[in-house]
PDB file of N, CA and C in Angstrom:
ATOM      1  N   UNK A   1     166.898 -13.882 124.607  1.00  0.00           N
ATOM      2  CA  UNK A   1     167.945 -13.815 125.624  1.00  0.00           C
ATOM      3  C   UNK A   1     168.166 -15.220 126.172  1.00  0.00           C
ATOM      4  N   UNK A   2     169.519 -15.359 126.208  1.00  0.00           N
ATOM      5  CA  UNK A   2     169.906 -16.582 127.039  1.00  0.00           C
ATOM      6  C   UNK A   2     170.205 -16.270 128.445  1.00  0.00           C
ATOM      7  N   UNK A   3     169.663 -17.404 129.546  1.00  0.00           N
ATOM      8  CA  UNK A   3     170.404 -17.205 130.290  1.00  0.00           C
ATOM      9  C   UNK A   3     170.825 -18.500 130.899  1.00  0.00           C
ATOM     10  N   UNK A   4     172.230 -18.703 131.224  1.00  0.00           N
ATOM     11  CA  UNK A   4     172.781 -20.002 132.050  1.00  0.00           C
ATOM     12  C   UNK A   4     173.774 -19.723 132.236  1.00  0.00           C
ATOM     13  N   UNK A   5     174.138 -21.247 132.823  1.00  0.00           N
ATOM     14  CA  UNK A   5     174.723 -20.913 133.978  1.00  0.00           C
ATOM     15  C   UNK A   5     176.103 -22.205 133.597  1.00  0.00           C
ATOM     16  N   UNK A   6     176.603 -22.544 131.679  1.00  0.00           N
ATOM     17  CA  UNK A   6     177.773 -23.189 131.778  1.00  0.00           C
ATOM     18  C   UNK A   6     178.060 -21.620 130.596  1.00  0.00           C
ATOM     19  N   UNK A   7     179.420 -21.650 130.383  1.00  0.00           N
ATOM     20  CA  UNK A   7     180.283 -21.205 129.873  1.00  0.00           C
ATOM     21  C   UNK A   7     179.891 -21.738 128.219  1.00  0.00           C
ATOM     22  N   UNK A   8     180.406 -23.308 128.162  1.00  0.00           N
ATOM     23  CA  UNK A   8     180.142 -23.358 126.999  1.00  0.00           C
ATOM     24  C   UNK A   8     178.721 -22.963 126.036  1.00  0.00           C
ATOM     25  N   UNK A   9     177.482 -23.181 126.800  1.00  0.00           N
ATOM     26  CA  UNK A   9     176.569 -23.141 126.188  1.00  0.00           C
ATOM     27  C   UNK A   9     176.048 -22.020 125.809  1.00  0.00           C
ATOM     28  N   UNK A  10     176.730 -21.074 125.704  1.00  0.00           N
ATOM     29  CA  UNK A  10     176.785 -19.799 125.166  1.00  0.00           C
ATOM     30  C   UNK A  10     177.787 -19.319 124.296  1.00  0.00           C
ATOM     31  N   UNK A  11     179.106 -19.901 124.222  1.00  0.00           N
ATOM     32  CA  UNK A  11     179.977 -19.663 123.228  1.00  0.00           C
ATOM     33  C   UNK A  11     179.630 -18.789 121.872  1.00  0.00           C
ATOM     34  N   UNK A  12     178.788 -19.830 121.334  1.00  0.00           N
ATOM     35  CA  UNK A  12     178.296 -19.276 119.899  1.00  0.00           C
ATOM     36  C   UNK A  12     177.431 -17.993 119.707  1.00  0.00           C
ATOM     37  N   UNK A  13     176.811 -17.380 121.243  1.00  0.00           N
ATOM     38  CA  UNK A  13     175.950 -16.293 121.214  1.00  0.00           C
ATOM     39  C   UNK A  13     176.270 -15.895 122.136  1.00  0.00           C
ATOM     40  N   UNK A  14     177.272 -15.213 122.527  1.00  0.00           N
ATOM     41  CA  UNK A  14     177.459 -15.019 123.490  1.00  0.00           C
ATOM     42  C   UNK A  14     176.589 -13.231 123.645  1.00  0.00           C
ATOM     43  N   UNK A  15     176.523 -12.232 122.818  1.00  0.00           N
ATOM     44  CA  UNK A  15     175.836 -11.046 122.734  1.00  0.00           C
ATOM     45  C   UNK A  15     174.027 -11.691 123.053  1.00  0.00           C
ATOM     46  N   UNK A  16     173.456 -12.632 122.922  1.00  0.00           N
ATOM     47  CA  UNK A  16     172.337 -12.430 123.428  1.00  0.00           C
ATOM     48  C   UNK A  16     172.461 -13.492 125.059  1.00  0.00           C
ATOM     49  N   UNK A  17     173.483 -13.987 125.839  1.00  0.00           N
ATOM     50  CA  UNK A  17     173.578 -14.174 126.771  1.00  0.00           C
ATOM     51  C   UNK A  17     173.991 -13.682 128.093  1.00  0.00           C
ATOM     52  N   UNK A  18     173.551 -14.470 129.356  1.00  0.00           N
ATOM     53  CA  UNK A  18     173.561 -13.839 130.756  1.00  0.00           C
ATOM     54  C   UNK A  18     173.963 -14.753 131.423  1.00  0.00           C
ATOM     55  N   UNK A  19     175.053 -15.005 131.795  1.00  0.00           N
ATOM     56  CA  UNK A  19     175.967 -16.208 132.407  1.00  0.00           C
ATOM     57  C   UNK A  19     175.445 -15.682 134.161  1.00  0.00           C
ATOM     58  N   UNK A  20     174.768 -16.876 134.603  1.00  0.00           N
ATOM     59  CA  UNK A  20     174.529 -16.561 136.298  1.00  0.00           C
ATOM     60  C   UNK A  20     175.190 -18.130 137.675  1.00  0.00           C
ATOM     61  N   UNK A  21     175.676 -17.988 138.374  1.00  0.00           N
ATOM     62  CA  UNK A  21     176.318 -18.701 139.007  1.00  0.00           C
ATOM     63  C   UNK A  21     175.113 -20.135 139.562  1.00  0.00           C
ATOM     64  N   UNK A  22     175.699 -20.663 139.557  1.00  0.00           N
ATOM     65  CA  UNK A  22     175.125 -22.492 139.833  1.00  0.00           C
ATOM     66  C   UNK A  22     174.011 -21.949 141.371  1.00  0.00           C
ATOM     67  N   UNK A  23     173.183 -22.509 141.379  1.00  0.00           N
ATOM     68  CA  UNK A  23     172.415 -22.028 142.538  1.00  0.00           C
ATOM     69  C   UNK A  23     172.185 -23.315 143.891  1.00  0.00           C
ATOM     70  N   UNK A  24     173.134 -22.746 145.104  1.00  0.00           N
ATOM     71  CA  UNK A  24     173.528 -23.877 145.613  1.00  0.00           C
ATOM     72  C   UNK A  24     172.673 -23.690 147.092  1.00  0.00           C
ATOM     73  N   UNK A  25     171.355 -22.951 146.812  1.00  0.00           N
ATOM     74  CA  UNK A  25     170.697 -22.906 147.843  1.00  0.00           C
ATOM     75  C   UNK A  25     170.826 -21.683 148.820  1.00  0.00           C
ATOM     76  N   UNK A  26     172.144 -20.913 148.977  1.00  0.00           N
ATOM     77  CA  UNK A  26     172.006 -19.558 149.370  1.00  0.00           C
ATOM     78  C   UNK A  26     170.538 -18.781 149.919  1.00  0.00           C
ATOM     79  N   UNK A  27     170.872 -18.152 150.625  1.00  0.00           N
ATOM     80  CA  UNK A  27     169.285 -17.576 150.771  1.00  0.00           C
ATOM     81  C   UNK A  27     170.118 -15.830 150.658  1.00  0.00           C
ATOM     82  N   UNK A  28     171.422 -15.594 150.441  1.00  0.00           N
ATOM     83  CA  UNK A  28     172.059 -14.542 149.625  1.00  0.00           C
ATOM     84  C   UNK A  28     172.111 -14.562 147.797  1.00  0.00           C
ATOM     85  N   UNK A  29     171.888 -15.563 147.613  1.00  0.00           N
ATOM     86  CA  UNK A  29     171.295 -15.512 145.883  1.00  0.00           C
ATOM     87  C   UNK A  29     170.768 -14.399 146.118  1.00  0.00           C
ATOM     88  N   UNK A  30     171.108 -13.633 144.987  1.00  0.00           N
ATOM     89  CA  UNK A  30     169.942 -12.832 144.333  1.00  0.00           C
ATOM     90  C   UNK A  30     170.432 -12.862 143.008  1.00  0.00           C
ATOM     91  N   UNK A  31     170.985 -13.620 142.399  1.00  0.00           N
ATOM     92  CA  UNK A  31     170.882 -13.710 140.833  1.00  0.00           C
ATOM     93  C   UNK A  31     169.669 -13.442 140.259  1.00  0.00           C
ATOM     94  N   UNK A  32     168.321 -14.358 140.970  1.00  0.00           N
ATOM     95  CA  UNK A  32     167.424 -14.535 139.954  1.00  0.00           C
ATOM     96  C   UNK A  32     166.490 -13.371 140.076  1.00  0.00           C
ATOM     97  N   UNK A  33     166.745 -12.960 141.241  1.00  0.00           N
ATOM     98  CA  UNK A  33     166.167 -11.200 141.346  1.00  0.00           C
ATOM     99  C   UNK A  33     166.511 -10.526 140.354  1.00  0.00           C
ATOM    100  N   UNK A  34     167.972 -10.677 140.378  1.00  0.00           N
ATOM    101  CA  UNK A  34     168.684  -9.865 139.129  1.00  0.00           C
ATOM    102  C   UNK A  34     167.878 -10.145 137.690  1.00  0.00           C
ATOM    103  N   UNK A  35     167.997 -11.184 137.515  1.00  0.00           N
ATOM    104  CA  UNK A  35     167.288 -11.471 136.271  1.00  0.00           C
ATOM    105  C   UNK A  35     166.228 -11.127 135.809  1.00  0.00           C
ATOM    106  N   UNK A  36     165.110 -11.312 136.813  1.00  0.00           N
ATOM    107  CA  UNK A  36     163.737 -11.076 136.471  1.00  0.00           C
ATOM    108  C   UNK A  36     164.135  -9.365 136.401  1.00  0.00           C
ATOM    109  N   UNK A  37     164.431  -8.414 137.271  1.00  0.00           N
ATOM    110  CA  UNK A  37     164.422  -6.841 137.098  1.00  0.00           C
ATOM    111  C   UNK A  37     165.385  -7.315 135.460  1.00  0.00           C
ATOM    112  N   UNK A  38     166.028  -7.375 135.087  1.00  0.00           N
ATOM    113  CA  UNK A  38     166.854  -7.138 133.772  1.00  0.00           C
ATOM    114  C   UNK A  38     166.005  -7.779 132.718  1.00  0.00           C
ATOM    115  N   UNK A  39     165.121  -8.555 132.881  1.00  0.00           N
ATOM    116  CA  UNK A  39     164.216  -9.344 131.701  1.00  0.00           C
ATOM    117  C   UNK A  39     163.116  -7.724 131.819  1.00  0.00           C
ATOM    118  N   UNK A  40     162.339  -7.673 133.246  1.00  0.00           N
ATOM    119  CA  UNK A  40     161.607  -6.583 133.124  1.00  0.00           C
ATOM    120  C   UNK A  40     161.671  -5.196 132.240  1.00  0.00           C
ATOM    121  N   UNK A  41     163.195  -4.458 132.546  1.00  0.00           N
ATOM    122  CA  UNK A  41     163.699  -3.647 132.013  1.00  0.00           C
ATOM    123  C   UNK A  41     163.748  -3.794 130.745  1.00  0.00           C
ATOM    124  N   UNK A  42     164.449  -4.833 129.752  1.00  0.00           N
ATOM    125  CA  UNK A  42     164.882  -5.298 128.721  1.00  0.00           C
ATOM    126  C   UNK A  42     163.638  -5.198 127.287  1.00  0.00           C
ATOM    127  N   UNK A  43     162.574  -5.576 128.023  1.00  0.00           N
ATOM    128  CA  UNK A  43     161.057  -5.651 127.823  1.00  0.00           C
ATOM    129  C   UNK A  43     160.745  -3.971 127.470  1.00  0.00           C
ATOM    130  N   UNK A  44     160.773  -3.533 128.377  1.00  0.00           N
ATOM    131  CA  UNK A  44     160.461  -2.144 128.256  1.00  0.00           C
ATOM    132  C   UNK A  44     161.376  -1.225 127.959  1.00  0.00           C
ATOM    133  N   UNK A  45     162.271  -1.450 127.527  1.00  0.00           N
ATOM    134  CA  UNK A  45     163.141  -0.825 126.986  1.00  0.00           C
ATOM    135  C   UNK A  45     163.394  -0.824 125.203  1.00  0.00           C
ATOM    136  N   UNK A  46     162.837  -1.500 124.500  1.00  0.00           N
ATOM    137  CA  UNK A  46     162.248  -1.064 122.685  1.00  0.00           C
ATOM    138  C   UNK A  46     164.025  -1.689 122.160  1.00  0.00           C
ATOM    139  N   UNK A  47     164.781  -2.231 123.165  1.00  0.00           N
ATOM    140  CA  UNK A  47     165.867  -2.534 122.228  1.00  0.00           C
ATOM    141  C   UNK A  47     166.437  -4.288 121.966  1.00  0.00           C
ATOM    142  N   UNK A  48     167.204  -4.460 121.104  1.00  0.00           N
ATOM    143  CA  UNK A  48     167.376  -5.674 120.829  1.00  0.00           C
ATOM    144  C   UNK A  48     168.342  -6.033 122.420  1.00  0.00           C
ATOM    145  N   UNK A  49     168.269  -7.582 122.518  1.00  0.00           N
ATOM    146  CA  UNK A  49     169.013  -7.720 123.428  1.00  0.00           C
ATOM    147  C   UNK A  49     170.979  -7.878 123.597  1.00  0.00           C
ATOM    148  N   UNK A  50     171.346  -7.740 122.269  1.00  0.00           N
ATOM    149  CA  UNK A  50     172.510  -6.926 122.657  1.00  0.00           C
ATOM    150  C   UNK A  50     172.878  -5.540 122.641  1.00  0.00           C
ATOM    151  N   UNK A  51     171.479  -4.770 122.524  1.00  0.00           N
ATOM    152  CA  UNK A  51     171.716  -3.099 122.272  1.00  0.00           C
ATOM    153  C   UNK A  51     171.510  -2.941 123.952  1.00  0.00           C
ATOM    154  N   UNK A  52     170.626  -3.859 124.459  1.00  0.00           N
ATOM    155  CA  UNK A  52     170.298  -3.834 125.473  1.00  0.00           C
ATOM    156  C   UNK A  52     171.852  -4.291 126.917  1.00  0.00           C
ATOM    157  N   UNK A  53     171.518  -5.265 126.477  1.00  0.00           N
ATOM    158  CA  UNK A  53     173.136  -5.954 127.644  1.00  0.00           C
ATOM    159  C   UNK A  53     174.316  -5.216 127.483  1.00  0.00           C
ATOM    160  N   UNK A  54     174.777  -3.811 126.002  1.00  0.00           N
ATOM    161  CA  UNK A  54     175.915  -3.066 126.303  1.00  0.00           C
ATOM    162  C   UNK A  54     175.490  -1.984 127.110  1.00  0.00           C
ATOM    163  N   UNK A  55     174.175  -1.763 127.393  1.00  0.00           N
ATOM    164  CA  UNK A  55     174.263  -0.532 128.953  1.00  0.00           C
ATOM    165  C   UNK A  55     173.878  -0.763 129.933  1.00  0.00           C
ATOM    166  N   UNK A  56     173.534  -1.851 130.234  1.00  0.00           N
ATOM    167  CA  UNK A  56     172.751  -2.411 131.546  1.00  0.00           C
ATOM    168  C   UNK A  56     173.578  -2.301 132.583  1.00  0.00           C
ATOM    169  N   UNK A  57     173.544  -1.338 133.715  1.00  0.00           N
ATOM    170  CA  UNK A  57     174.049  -1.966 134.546  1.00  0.00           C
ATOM    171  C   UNK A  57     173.983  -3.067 135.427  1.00  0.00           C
ATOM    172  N   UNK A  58     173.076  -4.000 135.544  1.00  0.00           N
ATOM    173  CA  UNK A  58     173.016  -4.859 136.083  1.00  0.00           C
ATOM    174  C   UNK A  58     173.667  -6.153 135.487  1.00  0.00           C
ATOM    175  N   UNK A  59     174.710  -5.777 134.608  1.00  0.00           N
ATOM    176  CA  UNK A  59     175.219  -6.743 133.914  1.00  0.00           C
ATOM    177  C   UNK A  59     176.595  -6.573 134.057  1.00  0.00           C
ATOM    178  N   UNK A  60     177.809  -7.522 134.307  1.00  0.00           N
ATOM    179  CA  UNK A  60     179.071  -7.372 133.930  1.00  0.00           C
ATOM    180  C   UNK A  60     179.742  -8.077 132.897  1.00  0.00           C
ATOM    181  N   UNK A  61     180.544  -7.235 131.553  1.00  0.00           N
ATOM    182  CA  UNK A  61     181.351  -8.279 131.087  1.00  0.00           C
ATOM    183  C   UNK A  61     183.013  -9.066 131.260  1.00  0.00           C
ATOM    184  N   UNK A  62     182.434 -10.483 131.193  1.00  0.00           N
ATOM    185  CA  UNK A  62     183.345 -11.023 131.889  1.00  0.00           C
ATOM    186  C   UNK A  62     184.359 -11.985 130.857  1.00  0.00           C
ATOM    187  N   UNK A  63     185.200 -12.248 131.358  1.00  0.00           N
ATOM    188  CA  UNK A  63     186.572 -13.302 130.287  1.00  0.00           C
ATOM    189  C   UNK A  63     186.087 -14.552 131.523  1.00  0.00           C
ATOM    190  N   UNK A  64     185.456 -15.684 130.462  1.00  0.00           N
ATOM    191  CA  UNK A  64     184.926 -16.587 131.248  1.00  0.00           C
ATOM    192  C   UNK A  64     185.659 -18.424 130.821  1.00  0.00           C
ATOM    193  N   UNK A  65     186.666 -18.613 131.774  1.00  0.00           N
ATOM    194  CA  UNK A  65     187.502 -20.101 131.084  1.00  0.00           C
ATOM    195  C   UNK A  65     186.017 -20.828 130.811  1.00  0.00           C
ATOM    196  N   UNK A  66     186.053 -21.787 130.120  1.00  0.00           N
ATOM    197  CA  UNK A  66     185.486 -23.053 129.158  1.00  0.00           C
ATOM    198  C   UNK A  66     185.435 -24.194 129.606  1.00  0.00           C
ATOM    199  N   UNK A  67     184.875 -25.397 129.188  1.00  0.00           N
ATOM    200  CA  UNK A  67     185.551 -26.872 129.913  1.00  0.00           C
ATOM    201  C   UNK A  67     186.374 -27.069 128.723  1.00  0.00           C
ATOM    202  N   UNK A  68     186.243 -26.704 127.696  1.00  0.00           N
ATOM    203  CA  UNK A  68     188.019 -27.268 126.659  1.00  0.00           C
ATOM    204  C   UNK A  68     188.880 -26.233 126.800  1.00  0.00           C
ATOM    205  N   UNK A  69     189.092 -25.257 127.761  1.00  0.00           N
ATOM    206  CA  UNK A  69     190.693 -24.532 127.975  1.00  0.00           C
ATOM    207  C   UNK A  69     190.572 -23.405 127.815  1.00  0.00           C
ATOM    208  N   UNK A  70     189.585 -22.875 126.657  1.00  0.00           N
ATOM    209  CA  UNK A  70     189.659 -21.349 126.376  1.00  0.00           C
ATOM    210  C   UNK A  70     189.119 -20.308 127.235  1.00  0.00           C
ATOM    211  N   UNK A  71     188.962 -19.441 126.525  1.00  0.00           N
ATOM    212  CA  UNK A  71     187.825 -18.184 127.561  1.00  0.00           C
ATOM    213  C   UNK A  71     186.718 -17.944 126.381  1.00  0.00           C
ATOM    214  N   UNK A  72     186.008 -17.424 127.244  1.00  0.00           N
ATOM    215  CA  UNK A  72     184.858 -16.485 126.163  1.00  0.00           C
ATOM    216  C   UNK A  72     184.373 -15.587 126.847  1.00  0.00           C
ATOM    217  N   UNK A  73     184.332 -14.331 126.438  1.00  0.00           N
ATOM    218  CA  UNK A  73     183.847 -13.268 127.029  1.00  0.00           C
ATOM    219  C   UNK A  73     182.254 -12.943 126.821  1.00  0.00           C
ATOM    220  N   UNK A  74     181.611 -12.822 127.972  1.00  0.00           N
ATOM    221  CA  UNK A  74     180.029 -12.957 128.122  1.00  0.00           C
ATOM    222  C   UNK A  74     179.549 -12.135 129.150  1.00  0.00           C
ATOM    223  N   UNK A  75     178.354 -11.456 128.926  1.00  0.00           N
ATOM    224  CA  UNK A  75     178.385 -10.786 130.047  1.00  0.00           C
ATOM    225  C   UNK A  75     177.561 -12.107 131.268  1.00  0.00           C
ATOM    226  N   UNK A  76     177.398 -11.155 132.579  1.00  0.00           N
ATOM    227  CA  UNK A  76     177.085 -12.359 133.472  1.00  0.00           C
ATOM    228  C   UNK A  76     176.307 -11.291 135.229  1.00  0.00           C
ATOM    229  N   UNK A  77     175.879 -12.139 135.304  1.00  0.00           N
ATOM    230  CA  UNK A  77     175.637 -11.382 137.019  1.00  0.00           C
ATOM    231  C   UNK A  77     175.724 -12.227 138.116  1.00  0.00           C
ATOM    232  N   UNK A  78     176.215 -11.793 139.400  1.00  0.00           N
ATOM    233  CA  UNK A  78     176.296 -12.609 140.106  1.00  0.00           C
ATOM    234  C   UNK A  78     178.304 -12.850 140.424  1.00  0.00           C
ATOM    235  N   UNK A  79     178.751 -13.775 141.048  1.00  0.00           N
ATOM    236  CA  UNK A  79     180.243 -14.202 141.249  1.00  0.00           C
ATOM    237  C   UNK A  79     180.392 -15.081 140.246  1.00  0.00           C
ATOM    238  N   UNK A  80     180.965 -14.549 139.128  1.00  0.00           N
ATOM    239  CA  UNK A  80     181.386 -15.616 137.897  1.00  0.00           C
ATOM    240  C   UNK A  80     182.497 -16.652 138.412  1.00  0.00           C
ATOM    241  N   UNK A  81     183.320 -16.443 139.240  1.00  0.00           N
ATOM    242  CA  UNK A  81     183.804 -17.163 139.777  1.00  0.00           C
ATOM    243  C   UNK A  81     183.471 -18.626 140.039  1.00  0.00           C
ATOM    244  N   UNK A  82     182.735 -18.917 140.320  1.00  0.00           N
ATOM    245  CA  UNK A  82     182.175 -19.908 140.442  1.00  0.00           C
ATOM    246  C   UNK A  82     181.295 -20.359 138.989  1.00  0.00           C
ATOM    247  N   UNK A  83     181.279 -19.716 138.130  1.00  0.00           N
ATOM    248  CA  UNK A  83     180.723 -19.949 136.971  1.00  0.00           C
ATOM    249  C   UNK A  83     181.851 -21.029 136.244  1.00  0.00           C
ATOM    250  N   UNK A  84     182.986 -20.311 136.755  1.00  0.00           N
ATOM    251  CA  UNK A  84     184.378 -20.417 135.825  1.00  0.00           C
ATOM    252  C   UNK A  84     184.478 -21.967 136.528  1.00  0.00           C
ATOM    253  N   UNK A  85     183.704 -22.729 137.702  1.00  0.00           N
ATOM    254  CA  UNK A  85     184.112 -24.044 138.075  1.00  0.00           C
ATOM    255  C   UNK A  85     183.180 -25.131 137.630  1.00  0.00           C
ATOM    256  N   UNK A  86     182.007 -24.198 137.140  1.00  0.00           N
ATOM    257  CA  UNK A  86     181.310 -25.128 136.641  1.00  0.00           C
ATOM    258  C   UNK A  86     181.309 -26.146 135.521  1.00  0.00           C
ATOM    259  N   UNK A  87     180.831 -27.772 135.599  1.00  0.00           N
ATOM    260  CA  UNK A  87     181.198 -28.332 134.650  1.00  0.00           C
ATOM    261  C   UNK A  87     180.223 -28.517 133.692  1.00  0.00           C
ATOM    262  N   UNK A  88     180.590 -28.338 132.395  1.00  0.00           N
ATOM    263  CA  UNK A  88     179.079 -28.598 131.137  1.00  0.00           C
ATOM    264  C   UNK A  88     179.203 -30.197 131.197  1.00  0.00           C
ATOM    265  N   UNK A  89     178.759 -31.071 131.713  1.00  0.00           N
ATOM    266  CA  UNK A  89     178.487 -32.657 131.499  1.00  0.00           C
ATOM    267  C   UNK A  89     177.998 -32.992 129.949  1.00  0.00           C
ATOM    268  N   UNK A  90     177.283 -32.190 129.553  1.00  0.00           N
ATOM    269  CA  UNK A  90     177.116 -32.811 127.795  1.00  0.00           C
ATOM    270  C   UNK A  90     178.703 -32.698 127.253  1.00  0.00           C
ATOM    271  N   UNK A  91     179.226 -32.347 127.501  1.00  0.00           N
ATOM    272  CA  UNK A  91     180.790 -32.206 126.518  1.00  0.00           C
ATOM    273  C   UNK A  91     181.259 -33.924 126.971  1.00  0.00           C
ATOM    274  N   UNK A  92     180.873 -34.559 127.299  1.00  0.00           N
ATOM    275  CA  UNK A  92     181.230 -35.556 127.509  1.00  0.00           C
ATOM    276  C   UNK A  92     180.267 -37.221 127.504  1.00  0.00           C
ATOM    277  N   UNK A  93     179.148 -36.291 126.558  1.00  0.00           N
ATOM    278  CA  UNK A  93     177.904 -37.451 127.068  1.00  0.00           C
ATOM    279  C   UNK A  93     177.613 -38.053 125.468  1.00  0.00           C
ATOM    280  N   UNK A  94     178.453 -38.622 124.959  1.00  0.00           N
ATOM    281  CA  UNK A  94     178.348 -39.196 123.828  1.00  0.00           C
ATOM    282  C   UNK A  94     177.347 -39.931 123.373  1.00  0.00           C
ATOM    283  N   UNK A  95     175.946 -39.961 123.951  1.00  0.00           N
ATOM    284  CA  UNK A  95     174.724 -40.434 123.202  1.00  0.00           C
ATOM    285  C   UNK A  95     173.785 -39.649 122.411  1.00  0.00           C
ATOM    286  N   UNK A  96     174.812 -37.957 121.890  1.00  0.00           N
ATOM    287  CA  UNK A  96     174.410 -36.965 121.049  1.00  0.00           C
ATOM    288  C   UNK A  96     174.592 -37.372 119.467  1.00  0.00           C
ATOM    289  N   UNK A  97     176.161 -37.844 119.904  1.00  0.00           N
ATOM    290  CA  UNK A  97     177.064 -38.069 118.462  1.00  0.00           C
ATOM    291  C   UNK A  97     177.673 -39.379 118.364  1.00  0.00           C
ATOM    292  N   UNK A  98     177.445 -39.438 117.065  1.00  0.00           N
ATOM    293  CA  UNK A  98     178.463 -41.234 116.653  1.00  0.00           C
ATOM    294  C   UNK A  98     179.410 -40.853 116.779  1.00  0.00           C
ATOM    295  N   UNK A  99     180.207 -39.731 117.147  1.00  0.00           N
ATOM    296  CA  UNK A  99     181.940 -39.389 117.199  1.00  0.00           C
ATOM    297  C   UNK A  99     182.455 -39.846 118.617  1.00  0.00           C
ATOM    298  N   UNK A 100     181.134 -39.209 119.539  1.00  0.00           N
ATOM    299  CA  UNK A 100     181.832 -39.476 120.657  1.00  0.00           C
ATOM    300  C   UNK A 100     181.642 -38.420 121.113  1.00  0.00           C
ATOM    301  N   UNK A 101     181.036 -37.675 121.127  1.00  0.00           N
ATOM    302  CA  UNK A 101     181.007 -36.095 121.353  1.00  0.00           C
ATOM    303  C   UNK A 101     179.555 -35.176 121.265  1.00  0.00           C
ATOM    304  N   UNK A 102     179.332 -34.808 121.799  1.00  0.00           N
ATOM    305  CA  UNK A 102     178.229 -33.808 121.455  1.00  0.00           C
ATOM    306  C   UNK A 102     178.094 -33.378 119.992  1.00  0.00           C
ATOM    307  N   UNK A 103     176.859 -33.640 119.498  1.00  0.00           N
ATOM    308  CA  UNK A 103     176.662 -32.717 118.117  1.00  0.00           C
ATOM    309  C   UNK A 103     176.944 -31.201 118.165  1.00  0.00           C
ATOM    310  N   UNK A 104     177.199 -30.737 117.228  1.00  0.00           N
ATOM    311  CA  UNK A 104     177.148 -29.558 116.524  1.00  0.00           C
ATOM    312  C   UNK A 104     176.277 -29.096 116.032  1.00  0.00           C
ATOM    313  N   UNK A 105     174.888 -27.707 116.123  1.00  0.00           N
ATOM    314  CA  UNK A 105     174.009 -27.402 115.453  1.00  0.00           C
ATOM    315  C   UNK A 105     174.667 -26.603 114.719  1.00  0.00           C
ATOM    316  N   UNK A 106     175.817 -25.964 114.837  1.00  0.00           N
ATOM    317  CA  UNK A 106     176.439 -24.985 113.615  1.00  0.00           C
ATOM    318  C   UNK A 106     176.857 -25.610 112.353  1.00  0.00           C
TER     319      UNK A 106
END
């Protein structure tokens, strides 16, 4: 299971991910409550983790914008809203790739 908290870094898997909002100190967080009960459950529950994340309720799926324009649909907990403002800084940190760009493991 993945879990974070950019958009892009889940693109490619998005069925074994859990998109959760930037944690800005709140003492109303409870994302990571969320998480640990859904890792707990997930565990004890005998199923893979996307057999798992299509009945969970503690999960919503969401249409989530990108930092290059698109959406990707992922599930997530928490106010994705604020997911949707977050910025991935590697999309822009060119000491991955001689292009200029983040590598590609695909």
């Amino acid at each position: 299971i993945i879990i974070e908290n950019t958009p892009d870094c889940v693109r490619k898997n998005v069925n074994n991910a859990v998109l959760v909002p930037d944690f800005h100190g709140s003492a109303a967080d409870d994302a990571l409550l969320t998480i640990t009960v859904l890792l707990r459950l997930l565990l004890s529950s005998g199923k893979s983790v996307p057999q798992f994340l299509q009945t969970s309720p503690l999960v919503t799926l969401n249409s989530v914008k990108t930092d290059v324009g698109d959406n990707v649909v992922v599930y997530g907990v928490g106010d994705l809203s604020v997911v949707q403002r977050s910025v991935n800084f590697d999309m822009n940190d060119t000491r991955h790739s001689p292009r200029g760009g983040v590598s590609s493991l695909s």
